[in-house]
Structure formats: structure tokens, C-alpha cells
N, C-alpha and C. Protein backbone atom coordinates (compact mmCIF):
# COMPACT_ATOMS: atom_id res chain seq x y z
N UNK A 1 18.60 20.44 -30.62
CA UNK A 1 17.56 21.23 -29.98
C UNK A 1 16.92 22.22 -30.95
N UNK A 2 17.62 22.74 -31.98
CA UNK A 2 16.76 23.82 -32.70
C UNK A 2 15.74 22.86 -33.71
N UNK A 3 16.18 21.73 -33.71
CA UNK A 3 14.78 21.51 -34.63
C UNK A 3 13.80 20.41 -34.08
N UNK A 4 13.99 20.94 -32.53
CA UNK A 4 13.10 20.65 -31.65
C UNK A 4 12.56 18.67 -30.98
N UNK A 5 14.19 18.08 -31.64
CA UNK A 5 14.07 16.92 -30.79
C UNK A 5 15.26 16.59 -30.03
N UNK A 6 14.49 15.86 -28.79
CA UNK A 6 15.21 15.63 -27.97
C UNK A 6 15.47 14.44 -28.03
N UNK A 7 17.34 14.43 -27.82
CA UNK A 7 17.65 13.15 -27.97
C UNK A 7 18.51 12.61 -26.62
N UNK A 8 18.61 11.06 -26.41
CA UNK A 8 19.18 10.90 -25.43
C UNK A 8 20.37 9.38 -25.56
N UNK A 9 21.65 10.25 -25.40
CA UNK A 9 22.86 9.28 -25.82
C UNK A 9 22.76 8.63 -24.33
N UNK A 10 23.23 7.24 -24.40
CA UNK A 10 24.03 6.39 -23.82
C UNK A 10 25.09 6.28 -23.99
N UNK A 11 26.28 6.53 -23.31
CA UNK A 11 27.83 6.70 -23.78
C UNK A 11 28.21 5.08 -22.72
N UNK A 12 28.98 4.38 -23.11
CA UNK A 12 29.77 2.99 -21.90
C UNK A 12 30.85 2.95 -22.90
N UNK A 13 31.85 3.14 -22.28
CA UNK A 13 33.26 3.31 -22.76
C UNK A 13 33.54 3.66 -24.06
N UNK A 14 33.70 3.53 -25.16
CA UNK A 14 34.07 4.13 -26.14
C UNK A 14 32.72 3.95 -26.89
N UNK A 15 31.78 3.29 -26.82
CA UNK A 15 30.45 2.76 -27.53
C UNK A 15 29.61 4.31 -27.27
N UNK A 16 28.49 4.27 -27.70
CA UNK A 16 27.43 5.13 -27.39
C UNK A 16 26.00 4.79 -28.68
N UNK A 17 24.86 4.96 -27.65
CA UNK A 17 23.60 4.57 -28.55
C UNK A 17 22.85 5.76 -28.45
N UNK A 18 22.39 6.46 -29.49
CA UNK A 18 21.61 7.50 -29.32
C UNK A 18 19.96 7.34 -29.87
N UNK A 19 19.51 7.71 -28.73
CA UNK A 19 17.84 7.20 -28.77
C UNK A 19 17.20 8.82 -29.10
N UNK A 20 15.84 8.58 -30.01
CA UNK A 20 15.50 9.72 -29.87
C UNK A 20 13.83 9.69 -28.58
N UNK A 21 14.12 10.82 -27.95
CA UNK A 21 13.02 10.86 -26.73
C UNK A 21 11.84 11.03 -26.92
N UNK A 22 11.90 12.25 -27.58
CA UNK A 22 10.25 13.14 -28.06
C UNK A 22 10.71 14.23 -29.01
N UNK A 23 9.83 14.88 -29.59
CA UNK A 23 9.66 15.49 -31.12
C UNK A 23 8.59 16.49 -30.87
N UNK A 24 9.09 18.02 -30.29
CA UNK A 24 8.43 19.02 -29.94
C UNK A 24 7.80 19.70 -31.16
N UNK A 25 8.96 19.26 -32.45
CA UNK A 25 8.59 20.32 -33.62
C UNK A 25 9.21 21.69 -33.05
N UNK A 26 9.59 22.32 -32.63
CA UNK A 26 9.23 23.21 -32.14
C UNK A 26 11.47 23.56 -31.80
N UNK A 27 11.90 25.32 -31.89
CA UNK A 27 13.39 25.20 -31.39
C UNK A 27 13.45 25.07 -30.05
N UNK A 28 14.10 23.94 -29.06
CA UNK A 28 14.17 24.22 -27.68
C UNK A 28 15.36 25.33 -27.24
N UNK A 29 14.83 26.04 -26.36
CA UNK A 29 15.96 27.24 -25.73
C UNK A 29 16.76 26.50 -24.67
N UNK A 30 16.13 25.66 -23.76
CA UNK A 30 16.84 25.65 -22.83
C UNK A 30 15.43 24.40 -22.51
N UNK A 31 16.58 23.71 -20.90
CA UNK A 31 16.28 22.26 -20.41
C UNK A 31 16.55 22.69 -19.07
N UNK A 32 15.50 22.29 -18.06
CA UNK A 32 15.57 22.16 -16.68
C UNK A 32 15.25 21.01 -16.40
N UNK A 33 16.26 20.17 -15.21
CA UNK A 33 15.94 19.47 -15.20
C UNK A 33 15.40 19.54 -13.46
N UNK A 34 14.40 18.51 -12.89
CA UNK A 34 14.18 18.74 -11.53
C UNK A 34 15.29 17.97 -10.79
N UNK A 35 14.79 18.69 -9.64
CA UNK A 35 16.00 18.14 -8.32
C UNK A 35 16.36 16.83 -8.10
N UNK A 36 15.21 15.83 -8.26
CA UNK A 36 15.42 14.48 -8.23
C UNK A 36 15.48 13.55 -9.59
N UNK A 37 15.77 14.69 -11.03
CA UNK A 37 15.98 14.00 -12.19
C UNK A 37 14.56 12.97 -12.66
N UNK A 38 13.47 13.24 -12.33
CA UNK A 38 12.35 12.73 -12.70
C UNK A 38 11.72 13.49 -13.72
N UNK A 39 11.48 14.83 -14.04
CA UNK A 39 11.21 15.70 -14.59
C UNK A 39 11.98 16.36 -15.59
N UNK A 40 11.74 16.69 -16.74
CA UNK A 40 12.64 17.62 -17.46
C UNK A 40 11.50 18.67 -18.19
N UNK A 41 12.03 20.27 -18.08
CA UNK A 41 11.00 20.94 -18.62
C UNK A 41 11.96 21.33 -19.78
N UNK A 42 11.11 21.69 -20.67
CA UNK A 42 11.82 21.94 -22.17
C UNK A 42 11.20 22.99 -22.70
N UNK A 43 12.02 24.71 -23.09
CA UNK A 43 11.71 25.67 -22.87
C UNK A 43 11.68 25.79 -24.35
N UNK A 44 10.89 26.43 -25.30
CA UNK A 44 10.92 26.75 -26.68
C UNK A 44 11.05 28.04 -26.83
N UNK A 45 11.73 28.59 -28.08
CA UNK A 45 11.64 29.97 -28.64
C UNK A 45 10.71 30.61 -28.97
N UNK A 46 9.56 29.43 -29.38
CA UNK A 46 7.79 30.03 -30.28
C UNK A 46 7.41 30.51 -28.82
N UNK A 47 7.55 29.84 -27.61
CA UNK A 47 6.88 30.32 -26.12
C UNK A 47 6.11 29.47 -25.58
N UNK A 48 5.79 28.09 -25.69
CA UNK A 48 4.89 27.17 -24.97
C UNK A 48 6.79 26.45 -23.79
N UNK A 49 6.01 26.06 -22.90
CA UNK A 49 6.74 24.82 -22.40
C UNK A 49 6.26 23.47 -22.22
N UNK A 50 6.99 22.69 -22.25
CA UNK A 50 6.66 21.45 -21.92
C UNK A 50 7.14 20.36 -20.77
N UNK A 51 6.45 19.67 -20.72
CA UNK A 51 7.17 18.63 -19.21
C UNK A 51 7.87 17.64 -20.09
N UNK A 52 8.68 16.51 -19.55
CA UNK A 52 8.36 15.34 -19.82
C UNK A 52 9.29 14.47 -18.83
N UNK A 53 9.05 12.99 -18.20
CA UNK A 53 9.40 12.17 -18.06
C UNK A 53 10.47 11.25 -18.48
N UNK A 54 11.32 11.27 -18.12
CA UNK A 54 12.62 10.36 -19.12
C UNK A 54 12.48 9.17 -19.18
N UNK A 55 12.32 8.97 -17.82
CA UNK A 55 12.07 7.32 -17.17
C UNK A 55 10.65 6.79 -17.90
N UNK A 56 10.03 7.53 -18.46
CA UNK A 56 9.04 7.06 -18.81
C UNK A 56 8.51 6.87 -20.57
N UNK A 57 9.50 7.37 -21.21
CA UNK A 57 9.50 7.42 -22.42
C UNK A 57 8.55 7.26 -22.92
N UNK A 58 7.90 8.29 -23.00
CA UNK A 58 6.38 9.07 -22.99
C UNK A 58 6.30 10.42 -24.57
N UNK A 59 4.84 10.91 -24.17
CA UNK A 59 4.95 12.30 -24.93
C UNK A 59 5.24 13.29 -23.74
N UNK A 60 5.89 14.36 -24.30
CA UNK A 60 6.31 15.68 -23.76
C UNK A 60 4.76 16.16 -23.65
N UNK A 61 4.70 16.70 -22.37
CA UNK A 61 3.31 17.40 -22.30
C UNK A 61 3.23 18.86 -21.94
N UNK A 62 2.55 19.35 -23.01
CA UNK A 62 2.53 21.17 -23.64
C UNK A 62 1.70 21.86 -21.92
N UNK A 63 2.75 22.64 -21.24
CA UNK A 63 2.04 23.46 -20.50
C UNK A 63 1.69 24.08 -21.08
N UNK A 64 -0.13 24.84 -21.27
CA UNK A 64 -0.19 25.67 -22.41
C UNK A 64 -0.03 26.99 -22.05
N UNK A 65 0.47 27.49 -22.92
CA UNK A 65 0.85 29.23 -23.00
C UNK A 65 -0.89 30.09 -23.01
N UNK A 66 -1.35 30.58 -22.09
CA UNK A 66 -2.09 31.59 -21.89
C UNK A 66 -2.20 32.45 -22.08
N UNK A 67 -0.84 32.95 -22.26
CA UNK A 67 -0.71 34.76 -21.89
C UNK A 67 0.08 35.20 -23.69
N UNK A 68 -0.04 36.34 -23.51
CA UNK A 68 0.43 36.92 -25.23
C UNK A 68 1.67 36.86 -25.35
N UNK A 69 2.71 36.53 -24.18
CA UNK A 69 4.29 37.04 -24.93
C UNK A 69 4.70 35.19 -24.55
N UNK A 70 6.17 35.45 -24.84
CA UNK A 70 6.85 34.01 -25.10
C UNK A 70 7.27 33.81 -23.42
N UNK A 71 7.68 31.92 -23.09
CA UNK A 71 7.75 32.02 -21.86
C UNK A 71 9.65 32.53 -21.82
N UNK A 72 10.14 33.00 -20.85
CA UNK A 72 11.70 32.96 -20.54
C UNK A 72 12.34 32.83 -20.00
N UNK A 73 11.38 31.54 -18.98
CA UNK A 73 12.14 31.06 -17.98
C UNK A 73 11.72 30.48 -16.95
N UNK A 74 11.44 29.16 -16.70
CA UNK A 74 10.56 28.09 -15.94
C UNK A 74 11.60 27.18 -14.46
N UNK A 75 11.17 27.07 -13.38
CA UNK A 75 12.40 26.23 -12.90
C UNK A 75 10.79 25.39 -12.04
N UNK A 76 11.31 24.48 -11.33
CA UNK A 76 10.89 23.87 -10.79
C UNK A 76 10.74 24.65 -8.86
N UNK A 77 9.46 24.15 -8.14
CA UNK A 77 8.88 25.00 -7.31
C UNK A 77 9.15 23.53 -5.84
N UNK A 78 10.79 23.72 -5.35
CA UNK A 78 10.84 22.74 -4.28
C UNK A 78 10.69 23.10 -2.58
N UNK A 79 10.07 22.06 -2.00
CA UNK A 79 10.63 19.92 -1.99
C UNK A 79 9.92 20.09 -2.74
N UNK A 80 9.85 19.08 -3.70
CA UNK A 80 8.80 18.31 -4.66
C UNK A 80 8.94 18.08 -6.04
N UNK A 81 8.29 17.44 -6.83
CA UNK A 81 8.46 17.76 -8.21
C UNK A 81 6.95 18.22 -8.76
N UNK A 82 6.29 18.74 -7.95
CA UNK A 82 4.50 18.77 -8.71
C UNK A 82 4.26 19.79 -9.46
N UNK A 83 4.94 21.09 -9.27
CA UNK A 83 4.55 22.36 -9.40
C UNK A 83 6.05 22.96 -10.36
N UNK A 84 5.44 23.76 -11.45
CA UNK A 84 6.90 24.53 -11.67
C UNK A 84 6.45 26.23 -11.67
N UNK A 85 7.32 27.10 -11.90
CA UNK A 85 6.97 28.42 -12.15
C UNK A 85 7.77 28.67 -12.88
N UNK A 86 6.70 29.94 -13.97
CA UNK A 86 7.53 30.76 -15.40
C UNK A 86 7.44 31.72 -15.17
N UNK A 87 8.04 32.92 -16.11
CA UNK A 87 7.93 34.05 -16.15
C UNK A 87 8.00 34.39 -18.03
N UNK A 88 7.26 35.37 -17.96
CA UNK A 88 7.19 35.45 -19.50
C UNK A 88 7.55 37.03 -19.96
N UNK A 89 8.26 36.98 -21.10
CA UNK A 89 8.57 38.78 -21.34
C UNK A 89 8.04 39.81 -20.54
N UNK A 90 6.68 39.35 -20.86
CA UNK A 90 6.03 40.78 -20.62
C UNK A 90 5.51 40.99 -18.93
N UNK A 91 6.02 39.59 -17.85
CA UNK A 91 6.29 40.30 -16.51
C UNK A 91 5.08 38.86 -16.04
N UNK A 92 4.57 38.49 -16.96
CA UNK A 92 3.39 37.26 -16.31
C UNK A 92 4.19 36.29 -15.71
N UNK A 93 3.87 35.70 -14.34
CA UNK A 93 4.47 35.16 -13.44
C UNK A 93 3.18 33.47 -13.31
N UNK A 94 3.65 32.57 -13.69
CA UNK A 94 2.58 31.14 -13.73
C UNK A 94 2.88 30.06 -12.76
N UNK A 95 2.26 29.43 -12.27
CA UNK A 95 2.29 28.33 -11.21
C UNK A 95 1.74 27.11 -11.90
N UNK A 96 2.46 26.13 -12.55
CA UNK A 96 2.05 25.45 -13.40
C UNK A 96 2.06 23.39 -12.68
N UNK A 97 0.81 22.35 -12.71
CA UNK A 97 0.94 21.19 -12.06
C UNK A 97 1.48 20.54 -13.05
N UNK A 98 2.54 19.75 -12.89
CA UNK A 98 3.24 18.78 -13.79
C UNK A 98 2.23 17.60 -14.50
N UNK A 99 1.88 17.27 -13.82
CA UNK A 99 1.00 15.80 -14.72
C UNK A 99 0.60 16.06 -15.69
N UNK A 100 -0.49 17.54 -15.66
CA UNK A 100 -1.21 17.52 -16.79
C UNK A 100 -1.11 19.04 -17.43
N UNK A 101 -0.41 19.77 -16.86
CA UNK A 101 -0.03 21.46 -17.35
C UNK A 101 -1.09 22.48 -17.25
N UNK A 102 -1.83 21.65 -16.16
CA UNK A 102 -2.73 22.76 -15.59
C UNK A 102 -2.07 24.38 -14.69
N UNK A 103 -2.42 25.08 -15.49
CA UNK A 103 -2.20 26.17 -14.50
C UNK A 103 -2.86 27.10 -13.71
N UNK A 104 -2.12 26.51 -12.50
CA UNK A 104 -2.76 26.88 -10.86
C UNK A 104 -3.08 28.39 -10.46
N UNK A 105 -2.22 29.35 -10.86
CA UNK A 105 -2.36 30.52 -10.45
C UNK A 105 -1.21 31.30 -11.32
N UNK A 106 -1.36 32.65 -11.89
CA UNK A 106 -1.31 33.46 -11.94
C UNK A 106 -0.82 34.99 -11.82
N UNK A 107 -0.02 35.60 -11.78
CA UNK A 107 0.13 37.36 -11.56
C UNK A 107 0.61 38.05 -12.42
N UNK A 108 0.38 38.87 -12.82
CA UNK A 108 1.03 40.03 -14.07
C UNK A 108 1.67 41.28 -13.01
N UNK A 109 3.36 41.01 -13.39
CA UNK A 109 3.91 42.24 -12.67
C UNK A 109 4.28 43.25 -13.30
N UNK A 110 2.93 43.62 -14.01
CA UNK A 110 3.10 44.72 -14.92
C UNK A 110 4.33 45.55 -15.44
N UNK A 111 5.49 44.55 -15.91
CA UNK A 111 6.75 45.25 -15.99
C UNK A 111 7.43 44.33 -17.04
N UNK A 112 8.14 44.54 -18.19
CA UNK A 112 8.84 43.69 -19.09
C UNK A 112 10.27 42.91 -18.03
N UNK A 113 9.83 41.66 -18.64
CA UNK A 113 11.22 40.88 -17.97
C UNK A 113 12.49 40.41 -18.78
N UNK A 114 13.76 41.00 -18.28
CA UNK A 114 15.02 40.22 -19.28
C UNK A 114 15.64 39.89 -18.45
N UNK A 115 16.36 38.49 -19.25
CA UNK A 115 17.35 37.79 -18.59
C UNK A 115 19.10 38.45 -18.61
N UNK A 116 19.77 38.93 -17.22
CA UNK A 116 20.52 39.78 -17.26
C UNK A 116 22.23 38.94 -17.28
């Protein structure tokens, strides 16, 4: 994860094949995955996030970072898998659509955020 690819082992009894997924460039912090395992968001240290598809062995697609500070912390927004929400240092709160990393809405809670 710090040098920003994601890889994905197959383990069957003592064997294992390790595939590589996608290639952020980028250090990943952390991996959410959604409720029904269709989705995986992939959180970086520089501050963008990204989606991606497993089942689909695809490119990772850059929700883009808007706002000035880094993101620190994204989960998924259920039932569903369409929508996720972040929060970023400096208190910005995002509503982000999976397909294409459009983001829906918005709020600044004018207050620095840490993870406790």
C-alpha cells in the first residue's frame, strides 16, 4: 500500500497467486470496502480518494479532491452502494456518486477534524 498498488492474492491451500489490481502511484492509508463487497474505496495520504471495482478489473476512479486539506475518512452511505461520504482535516463534509466521482453536495463544519 505505501507505494500505492493494490494487490490481490488468491490463497487455495498451500498455493497462492498474486495479481496486481490497479496502480494509484500514490501511499494508500486505508481500504473500505462496501457492504455488498462490490466497491472498494482507497484512501491516500497526498488526499484524493478513489473507487474501484474488483469484480471488474478496471481503473481505480479518482474522486476528485476539491477542497484544500487531505481527505481522512470516507465510508460508504447505506442501503446501497451509489453514494459515499468524506470528511477532510479541515471539517469539509462530501457526498460523493460512485460511477464517476461526481460530487453531489457539500458542507464545511467550520472546525478541524481528528481521528480519536
Amino acid at each position: 500500500a505505501q507505494d500505492g498498488i493494490l494487490l490481490f492474492y488468491h490463497v487455495k491451500d498451500l498455493q497462492y497467486e498474486m495479481k496486481l489490481c490497479v496502480d494509484i502511484s500514490q501511499p494508500i492509508s486505508s481500504l473500505v470496502f462496501s457492504p455488498d463487497y462490490t466497491f472498494l474505496l482507497l484512501l491516500t495520504e497526498q488526499g484524493p480518494v478513489y473507487s474501484y471495482k474488483p469484480a471488474h478489473s478496471g481503473e481505480a476512479v479518482k474522486l476528485l479532491d476539491t477542497c484544500s486539506s487531505c481527505f481522512l475518512a470516507a465510508d460508504f452511505l447505506i442501503p446501497g452502494e451509489k453514494y459515499c461520504v468524506s470528511v477532510t482535516t479541515s471539517g469539509e463534509v462530501q457526498v460523493w456518486f460512485l460511477e464517476d466521482g461526481t460530487c453531489l453536495s457539500k458542507i464545511n463544519l467550520d472546525t478541524e477534524v481528528h481521528i480519536t
